[in-house]
PDBML (XML) file of the C-alpha atoms, coordinates in Angstrom:
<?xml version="1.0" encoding="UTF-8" ?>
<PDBx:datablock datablockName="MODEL"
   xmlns:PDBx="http://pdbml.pdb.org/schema/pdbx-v50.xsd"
   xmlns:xsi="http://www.w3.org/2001/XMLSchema-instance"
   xsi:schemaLocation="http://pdbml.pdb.org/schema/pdbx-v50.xsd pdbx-v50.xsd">
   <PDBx:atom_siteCategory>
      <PDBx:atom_site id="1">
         <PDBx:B_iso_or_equiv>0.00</PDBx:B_iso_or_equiv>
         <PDBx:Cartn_x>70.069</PDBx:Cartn_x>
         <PDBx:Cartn_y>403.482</PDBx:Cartn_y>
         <PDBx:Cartn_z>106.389</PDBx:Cartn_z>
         <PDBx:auth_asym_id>A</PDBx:auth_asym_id>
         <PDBx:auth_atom_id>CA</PDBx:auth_atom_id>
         <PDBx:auth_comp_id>UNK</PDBx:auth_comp_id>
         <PDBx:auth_seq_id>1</PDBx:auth_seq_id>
         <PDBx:group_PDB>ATOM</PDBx:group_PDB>
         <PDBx:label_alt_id xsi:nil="true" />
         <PDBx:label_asym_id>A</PDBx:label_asym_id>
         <PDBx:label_atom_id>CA</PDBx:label_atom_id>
         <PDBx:label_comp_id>UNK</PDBx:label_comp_id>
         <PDBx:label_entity_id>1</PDBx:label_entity_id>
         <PDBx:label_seq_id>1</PDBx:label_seq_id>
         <PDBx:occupancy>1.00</PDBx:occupancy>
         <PDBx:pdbx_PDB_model_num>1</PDBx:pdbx_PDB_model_num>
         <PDBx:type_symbol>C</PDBx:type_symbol>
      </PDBx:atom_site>
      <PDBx:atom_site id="2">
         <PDBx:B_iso_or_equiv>0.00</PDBx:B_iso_or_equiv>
         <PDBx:Cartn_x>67.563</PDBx:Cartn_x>
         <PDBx:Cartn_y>403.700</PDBx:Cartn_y>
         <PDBx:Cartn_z>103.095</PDBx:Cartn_z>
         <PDBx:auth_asym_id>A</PDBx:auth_asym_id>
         <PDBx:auth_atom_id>CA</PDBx:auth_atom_id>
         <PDBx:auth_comp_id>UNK</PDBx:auth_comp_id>
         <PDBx:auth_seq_id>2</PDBx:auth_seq_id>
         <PDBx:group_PDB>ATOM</PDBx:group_PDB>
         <PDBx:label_alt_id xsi:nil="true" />
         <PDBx:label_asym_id>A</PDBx:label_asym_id>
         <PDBx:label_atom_id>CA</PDBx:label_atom_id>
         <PDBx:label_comp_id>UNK</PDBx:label_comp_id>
         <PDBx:label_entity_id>1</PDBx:label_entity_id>
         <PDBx:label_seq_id>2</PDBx:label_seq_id>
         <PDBx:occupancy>1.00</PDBx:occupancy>
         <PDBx:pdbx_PDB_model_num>1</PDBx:pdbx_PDB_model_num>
         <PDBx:type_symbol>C</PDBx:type_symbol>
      </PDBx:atom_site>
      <PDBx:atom_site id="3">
         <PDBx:B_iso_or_equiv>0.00</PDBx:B_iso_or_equiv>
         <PDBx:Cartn_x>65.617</PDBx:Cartn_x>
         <PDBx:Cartn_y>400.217</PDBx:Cartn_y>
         <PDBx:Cartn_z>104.017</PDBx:Cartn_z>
         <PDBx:auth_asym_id>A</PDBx:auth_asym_id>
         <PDBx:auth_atom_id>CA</PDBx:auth_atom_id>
         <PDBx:auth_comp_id>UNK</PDBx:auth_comp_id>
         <PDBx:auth_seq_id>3</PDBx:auth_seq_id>
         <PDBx:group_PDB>ATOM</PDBx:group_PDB>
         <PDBx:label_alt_id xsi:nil="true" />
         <PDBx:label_asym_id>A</PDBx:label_asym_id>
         <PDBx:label_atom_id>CA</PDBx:label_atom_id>
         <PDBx:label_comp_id>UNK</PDBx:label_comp_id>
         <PDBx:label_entity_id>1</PDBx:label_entity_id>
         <PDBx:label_seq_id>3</PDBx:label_seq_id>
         <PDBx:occupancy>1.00</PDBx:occupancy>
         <PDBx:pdbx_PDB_model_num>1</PDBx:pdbx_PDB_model_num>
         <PDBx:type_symbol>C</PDBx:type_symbol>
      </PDBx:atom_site>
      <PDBx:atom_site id="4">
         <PDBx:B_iso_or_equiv>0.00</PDBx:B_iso_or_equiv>
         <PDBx:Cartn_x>64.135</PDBx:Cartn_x>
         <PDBx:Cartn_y>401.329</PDBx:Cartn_y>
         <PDBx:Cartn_z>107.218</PDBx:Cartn_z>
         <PDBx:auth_asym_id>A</PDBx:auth_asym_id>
         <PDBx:auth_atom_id>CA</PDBx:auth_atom_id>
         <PDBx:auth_comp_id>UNK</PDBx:auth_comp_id>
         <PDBx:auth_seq_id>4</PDBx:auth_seq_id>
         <PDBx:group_PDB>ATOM</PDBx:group_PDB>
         <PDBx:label_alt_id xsi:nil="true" />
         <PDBx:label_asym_id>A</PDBx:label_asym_id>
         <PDBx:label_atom_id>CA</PDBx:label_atom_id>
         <PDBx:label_comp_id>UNK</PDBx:label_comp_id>
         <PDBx:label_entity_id>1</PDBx:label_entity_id>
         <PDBx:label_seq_id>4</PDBx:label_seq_id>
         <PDBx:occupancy>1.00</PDBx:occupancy>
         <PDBx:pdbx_PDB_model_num>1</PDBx:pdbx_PDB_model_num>
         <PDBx:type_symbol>C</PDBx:type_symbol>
      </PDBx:atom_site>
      <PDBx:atom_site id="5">
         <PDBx:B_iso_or_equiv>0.00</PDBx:B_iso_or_equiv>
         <PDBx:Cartn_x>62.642</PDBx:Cartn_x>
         <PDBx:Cartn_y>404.219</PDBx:Cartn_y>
         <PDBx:Cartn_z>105.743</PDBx:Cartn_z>
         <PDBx:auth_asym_id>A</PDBx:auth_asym_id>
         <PDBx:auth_atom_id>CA</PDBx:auth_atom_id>
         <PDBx:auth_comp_id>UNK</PDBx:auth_comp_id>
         <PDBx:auth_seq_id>5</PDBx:auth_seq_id>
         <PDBx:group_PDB>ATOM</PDBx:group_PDB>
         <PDBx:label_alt_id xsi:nil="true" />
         <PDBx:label_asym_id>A</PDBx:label_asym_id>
         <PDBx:label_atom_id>CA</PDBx:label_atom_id>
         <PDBx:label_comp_id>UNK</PDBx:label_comp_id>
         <PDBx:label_entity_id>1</PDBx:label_entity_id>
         <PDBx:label_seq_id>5</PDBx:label_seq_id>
         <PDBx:occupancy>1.00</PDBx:occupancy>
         <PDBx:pdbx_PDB_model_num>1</PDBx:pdbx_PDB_model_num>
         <PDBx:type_symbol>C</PDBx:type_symbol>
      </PDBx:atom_site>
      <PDBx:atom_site id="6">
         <PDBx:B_iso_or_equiv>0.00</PDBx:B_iso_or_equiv>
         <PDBx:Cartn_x>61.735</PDBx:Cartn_x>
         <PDBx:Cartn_y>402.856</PDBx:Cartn_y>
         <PDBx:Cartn_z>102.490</PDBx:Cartn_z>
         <PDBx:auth_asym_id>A</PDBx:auth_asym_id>
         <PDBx:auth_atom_id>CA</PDBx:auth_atom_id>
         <PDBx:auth_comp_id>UNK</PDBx:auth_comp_id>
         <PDBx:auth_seq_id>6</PDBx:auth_seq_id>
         <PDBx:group_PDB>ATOM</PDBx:group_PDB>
         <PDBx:label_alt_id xsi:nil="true" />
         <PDBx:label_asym_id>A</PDBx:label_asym_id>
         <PDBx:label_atom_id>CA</PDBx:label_atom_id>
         <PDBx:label_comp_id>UNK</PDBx:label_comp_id>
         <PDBx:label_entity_id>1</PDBx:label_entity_id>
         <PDBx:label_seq_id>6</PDBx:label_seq_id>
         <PDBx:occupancy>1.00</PDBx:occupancy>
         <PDBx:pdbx_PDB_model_num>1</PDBx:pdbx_PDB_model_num>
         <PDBx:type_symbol>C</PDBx:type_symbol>
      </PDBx:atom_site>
      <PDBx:atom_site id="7">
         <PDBx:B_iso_or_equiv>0.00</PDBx:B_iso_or_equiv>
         <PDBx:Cartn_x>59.750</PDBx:Cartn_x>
         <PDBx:Cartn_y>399.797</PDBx:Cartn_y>
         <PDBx:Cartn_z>104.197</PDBx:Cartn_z>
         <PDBx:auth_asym_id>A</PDBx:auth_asym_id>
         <PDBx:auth_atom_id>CA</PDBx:auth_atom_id>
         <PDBx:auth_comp_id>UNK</PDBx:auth_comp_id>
         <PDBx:auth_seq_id>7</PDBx:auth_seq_id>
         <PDBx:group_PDB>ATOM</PDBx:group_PDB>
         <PDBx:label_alt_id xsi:nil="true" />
         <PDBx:label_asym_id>A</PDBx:label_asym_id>
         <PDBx:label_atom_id>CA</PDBx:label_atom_id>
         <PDBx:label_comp_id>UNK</PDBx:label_comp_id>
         <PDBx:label_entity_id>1</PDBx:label_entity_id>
         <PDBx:label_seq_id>7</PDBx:label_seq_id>
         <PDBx:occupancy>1.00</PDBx:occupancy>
         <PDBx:pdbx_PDB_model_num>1</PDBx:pdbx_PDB_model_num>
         <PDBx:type_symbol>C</PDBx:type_symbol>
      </PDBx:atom_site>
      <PDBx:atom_site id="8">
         <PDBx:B_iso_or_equiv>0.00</PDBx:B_iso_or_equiv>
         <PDBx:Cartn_x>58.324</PDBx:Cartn_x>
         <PDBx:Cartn_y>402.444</PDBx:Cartn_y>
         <PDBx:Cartn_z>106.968</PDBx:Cartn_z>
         <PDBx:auth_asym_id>A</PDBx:auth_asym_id>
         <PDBx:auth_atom_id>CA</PDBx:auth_atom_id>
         <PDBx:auth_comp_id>UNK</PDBx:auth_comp_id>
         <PDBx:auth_seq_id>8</PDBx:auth_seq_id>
         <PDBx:group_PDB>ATOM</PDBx:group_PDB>
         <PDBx:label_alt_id xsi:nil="true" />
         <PDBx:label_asym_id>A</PDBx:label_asym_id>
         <PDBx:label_atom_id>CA</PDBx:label_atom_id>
         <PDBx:label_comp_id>UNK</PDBx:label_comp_id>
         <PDBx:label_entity_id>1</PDBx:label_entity_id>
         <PDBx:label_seq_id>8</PDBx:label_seq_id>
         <PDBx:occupancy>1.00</PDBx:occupancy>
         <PDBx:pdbx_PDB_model_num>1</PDBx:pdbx_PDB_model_num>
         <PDBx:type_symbol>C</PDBx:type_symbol>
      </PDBx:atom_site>
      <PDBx:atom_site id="9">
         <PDBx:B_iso_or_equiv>0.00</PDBx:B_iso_or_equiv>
         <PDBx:Cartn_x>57.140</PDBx:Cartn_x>
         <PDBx:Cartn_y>404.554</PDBx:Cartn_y>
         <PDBx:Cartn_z>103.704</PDBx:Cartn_z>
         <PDBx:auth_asym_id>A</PDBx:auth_asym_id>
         <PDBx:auth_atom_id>CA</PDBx:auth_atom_id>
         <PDBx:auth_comp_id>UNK</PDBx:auth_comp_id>
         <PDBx:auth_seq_id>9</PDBx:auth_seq_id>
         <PDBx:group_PDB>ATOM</PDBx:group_PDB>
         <PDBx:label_alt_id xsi:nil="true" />
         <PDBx:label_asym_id>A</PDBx:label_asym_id>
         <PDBx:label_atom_id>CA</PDBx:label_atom_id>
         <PDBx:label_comp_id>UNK</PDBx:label_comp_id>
         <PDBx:label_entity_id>1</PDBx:label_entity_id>
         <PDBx:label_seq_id>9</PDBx:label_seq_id>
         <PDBx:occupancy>1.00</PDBx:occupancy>
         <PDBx:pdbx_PDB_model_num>1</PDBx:pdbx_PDB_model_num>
         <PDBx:type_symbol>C</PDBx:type_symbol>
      </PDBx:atom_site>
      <PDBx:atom_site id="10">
         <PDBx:B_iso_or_equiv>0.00</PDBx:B_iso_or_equiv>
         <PDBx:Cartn_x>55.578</PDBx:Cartn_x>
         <PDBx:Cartn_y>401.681</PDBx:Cartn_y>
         <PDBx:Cartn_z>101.679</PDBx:Cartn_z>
         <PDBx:auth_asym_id>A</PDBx:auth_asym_id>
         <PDBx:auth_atom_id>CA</PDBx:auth_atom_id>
         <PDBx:auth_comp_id>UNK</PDBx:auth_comp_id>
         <PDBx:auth_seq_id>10</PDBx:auth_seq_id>
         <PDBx:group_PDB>ATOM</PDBx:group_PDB>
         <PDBx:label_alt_id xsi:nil="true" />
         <PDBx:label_asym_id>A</PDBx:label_asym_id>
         <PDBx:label_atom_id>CA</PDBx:label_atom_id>
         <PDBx:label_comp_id>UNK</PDBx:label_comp_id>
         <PDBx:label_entity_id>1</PDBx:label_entity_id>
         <PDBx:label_seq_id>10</PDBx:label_seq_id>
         <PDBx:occupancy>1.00</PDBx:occupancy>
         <PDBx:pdbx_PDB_model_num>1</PDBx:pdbx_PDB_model_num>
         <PDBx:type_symbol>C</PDBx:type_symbol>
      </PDBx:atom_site>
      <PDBx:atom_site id="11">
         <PDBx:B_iso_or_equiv>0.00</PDBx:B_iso_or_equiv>
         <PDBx:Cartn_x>53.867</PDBx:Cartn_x>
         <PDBx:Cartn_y>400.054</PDBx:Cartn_y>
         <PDBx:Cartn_z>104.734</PDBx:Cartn_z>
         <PDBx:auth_asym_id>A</PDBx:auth_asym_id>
         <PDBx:auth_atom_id>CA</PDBx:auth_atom_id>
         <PDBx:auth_comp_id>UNK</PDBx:auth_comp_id>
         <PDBx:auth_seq_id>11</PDBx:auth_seq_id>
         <PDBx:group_PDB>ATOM</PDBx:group_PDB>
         <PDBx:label_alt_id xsi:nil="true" />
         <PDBx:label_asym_id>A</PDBx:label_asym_id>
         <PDBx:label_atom_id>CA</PDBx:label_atom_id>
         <PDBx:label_comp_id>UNK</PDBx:label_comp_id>
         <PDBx:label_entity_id>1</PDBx:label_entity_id>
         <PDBx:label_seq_id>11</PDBx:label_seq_id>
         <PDBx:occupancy>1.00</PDBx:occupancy>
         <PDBx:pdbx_PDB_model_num>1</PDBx:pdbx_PDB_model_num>
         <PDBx:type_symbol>C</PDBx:type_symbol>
      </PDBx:atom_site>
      <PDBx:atom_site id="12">
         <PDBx:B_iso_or_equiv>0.00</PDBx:B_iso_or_equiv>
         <PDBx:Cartn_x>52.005</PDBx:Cartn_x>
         <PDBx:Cartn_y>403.475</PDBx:Cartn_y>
         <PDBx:Cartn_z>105.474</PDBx:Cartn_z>
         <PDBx:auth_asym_id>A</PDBx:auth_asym_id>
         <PDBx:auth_atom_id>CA</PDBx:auth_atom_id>
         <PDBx:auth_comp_id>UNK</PDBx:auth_comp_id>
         <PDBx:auth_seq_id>12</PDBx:auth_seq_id>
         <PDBx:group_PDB>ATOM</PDBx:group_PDB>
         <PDBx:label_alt_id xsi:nil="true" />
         <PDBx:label_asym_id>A</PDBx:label_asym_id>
         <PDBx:label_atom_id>CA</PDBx:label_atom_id>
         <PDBx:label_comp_id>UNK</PDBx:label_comp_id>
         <PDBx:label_entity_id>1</PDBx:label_entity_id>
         <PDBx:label_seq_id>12</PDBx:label_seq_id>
         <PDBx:occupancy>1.00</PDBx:occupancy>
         <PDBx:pdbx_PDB_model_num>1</PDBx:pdbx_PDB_model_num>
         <PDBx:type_symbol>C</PDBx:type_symbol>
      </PDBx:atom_site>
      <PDBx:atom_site id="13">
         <PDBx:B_iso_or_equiv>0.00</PDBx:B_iso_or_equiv>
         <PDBx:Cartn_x>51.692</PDBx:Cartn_x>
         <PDBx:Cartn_y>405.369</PDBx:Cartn_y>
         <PDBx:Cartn_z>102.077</PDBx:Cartn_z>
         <PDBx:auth_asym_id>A</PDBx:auth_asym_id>
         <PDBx:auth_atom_id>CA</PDBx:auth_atom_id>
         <PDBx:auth_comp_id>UNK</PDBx:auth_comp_id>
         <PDBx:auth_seq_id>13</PDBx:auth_seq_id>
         <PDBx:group_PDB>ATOM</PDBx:group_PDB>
         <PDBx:label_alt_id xsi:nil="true" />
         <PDBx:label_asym_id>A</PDBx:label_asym_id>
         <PDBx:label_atom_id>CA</PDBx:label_atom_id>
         <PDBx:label_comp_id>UNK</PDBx:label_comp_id>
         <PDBx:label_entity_id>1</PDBx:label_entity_id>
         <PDBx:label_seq_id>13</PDBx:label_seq_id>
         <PDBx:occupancy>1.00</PDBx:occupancy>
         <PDBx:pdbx_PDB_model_num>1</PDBx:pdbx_PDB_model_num>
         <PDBx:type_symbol>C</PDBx:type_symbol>
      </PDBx:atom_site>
      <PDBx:atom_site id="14">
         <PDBx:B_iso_or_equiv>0.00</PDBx:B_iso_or_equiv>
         <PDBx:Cartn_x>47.984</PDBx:Cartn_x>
         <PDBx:Cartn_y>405.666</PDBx:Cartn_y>
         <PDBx:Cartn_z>101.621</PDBx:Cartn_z>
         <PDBx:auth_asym_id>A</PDBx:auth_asym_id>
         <PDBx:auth_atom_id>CA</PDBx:auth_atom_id>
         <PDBx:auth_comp_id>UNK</PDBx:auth_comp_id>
         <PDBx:auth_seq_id>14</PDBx:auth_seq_id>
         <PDBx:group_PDB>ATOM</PDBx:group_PDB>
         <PDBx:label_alt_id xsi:nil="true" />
         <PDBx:label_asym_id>A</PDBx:label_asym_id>
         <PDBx:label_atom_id>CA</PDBx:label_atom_id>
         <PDBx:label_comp_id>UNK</PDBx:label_comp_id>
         <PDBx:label_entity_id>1</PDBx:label_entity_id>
         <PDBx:label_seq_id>14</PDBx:label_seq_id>
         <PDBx:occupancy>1.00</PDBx:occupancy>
         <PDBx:pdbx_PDB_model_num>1</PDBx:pdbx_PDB_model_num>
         <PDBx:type_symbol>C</PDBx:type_symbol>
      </PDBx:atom_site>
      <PDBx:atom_site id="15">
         <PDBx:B_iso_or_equiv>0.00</PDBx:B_iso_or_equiv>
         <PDBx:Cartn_x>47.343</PDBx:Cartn_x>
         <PDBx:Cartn_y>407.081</PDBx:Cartn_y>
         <PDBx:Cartn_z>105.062</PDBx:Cartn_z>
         <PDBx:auth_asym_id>A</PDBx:auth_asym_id>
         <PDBx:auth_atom_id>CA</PDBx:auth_atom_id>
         <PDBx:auth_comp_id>UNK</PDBx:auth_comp_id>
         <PDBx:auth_seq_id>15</PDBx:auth_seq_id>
         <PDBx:group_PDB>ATOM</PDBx:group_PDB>
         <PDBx:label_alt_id xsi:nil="true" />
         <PDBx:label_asym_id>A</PDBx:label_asym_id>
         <PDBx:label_atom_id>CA</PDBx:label_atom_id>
         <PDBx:label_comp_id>UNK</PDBx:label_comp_id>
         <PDBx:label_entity_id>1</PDBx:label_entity_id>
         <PDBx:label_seq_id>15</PDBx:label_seq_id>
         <PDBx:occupancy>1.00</PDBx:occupancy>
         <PDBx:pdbx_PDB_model_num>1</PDBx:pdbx_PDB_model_num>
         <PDBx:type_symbol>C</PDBx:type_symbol>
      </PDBx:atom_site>
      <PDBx:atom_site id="16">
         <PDBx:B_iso_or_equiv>0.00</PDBx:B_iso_or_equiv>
         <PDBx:Cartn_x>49.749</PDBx:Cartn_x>
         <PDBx:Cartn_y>410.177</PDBx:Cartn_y>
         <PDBx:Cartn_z>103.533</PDBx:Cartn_z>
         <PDBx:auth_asym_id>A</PDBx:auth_asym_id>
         <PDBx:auth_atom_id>CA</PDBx:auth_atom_id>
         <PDBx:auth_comp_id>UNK</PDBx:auth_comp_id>
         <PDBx:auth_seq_id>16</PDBx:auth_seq_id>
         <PDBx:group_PDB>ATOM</PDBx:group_PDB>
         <PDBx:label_alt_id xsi:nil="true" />
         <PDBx:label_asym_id>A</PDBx:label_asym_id>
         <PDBx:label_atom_id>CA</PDBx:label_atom_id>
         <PDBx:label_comp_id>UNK</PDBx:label_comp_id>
         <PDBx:label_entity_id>1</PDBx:label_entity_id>
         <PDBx:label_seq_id>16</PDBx:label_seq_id>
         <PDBx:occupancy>1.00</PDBx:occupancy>
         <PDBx:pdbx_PDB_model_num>1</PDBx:pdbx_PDB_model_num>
         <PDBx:type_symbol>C</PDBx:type_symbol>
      </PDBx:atom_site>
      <PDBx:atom_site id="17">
         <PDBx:B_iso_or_equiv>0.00</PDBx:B_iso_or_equiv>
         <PDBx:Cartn_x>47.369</PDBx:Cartn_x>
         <PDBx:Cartn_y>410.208</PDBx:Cartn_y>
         <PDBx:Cartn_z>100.700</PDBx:Cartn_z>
         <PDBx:auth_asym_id>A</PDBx:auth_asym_id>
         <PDBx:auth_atom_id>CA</PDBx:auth_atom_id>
         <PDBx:auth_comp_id>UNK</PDBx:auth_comp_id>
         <PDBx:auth_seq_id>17</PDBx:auth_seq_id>
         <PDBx:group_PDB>ATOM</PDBx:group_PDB>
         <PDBx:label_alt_id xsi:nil="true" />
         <PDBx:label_asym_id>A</PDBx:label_asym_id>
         <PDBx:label_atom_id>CA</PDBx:label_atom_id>
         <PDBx:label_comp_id>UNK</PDBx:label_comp_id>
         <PDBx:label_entity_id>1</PDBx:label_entity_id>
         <PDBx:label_seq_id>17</PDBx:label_seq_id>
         <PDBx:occupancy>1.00</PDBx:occupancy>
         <PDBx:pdbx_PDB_model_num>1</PDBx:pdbx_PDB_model_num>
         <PDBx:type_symbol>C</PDBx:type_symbol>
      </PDBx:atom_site>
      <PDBx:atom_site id="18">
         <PDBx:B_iso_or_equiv>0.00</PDBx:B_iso_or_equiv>
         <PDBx:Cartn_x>44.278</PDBx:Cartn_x>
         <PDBx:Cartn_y>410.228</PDBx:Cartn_y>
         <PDBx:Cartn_z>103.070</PDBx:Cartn_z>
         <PDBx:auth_asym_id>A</PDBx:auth_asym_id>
         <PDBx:auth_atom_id>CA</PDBx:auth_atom_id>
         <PDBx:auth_comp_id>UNK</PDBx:auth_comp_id>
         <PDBx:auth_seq_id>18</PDBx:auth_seq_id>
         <PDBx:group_PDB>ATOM</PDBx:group_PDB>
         <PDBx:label_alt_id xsi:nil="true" />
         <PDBx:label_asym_id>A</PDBx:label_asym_id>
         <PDBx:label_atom_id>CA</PDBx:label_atom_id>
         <PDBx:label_comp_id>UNK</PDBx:label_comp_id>
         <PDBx:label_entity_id>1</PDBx:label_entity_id>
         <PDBx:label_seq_id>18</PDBx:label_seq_id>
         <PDBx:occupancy>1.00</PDBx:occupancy>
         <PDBx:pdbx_PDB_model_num>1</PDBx:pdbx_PDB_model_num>
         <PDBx:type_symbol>C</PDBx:type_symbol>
      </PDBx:atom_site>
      <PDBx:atom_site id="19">
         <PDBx:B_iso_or_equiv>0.00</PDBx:B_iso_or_equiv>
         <PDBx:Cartn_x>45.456</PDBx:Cartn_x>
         <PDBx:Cartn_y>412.714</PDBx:Cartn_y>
         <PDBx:Cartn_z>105.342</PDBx:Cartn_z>
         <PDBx:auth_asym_id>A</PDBx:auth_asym_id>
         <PDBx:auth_atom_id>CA</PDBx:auth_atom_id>
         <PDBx:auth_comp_id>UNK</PDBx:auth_comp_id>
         <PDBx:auth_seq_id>19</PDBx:auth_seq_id>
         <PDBx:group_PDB>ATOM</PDBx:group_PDB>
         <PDBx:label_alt_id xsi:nil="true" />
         <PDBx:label_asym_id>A</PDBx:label_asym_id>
         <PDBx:label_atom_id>CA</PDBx:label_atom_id>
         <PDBx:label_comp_id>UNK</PDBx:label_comp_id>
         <PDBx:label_entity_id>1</PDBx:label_entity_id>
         <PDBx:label_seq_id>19</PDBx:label_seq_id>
         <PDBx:occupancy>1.00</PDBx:occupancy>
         <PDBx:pdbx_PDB_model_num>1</PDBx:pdbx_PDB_model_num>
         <PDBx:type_symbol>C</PDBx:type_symbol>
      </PDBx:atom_site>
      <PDBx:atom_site id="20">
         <PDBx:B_iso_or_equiv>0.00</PDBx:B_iso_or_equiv>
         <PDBx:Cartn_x>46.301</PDBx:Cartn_x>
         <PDBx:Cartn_y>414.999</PDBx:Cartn_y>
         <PDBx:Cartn_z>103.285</PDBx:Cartn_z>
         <PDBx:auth_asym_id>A</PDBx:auth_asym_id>
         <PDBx:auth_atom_id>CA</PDBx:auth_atom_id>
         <PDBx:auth_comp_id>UNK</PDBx:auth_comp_id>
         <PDBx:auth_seq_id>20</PDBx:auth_seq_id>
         <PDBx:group_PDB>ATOM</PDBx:group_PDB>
         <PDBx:label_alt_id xsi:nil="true" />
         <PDBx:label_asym_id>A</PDBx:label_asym_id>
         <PDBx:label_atom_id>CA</PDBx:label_atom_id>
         <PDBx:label_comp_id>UNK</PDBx:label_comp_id>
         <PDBx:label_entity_id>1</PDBx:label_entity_id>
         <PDBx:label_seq_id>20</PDBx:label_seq_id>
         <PDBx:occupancy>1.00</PDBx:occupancy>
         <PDBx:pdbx_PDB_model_num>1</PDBx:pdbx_PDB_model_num>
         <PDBx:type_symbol>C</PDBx:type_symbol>
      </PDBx:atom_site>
      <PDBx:atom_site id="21">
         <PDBx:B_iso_or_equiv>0.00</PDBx:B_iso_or_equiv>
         <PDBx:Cartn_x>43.127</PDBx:Cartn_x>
         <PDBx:Cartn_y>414.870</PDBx:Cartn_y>
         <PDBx:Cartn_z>100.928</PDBx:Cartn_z>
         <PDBx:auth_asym_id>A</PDBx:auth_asym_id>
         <PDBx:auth_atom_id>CA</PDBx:auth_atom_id>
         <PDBx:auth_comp_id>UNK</PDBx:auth_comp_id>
         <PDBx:auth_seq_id>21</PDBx:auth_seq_id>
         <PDBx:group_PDB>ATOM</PDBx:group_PDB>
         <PDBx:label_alt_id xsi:nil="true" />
         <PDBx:label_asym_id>A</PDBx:label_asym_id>
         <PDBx:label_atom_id>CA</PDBx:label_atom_id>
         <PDBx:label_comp_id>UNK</PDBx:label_comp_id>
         <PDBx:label_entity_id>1</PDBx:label_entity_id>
         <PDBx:label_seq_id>21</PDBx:label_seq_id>
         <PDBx:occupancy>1.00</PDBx:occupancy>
         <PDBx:pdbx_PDB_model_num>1</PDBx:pdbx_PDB_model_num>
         <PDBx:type_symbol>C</PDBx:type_symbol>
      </PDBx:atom_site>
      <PDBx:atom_site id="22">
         <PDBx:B_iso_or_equiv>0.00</PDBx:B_iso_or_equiv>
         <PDBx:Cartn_x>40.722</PDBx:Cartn_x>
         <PDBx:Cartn_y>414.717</PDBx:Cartn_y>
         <PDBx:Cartn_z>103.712</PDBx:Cartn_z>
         <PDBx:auth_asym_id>A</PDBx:auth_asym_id>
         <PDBx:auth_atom_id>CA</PDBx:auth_atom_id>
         <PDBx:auth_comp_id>UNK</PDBx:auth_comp_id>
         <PDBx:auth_seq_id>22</PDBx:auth_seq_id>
         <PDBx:group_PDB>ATOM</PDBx:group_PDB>
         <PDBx:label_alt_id xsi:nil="true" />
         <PDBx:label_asym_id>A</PDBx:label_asym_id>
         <PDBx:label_atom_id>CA</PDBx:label_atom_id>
         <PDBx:label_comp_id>UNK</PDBx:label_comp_id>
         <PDBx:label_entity_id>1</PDBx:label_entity_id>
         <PDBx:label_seq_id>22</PDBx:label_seq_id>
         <PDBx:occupancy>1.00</PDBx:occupancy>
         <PDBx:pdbx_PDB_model_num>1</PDBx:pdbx_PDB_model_num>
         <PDBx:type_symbol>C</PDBx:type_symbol>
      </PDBx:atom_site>
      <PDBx:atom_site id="23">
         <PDBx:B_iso_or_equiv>0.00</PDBx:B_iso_or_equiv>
         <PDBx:Cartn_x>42.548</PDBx:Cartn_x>
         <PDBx:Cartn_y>418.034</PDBx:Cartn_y>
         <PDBx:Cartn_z>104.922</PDBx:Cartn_z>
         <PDBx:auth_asym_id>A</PDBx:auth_asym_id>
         <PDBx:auth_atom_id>CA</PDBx:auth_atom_id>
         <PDBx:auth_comp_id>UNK</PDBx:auth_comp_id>
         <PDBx:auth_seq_id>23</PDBx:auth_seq_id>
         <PDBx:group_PDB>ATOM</PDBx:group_PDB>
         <PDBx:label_alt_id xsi:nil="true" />
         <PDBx:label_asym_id>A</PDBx:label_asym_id>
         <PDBx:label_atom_id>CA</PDBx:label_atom_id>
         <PDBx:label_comp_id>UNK</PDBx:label_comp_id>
         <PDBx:label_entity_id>1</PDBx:label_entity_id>
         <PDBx:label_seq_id>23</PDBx:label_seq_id>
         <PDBx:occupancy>1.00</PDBx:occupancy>
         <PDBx:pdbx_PDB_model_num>1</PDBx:pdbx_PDB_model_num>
         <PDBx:type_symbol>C</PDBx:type_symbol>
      </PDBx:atom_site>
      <PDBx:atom_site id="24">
         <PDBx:B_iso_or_equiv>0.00</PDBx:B_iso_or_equiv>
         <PDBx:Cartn_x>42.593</PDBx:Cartn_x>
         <PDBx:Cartn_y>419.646</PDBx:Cartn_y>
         <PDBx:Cartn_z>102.113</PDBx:Cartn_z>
         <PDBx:auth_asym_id>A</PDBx:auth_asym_id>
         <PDBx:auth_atom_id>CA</PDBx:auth_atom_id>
         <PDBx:auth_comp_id>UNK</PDBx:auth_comp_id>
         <PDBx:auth_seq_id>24</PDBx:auth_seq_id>
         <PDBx:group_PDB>ATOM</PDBx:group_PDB>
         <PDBx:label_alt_id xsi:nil="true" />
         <PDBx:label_asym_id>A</PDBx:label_asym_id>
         <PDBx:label_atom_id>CA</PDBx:label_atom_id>
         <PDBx:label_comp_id>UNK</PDBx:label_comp_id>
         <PDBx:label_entity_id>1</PDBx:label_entity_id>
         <PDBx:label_seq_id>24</PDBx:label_seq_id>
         <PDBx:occupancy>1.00</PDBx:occupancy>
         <PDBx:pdbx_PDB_model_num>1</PDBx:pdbx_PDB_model_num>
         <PDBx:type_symbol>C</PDBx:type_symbol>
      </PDBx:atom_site>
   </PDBx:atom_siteCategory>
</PDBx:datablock>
């Protein structure tokens, strides 16, 4: 159930970082 997500999360990580900085 954990390597879905985890690959999901590692393939798209910067774009949370960018989102949320360009937001803020």
């Amino acid at each position: 159930a954990i390597i879905p997500i985890v690959i999901f999360y590692l393939i798209c990580q910067k774009y949370i970082i960018e989102g949320v900085v360009a937001g803020a």
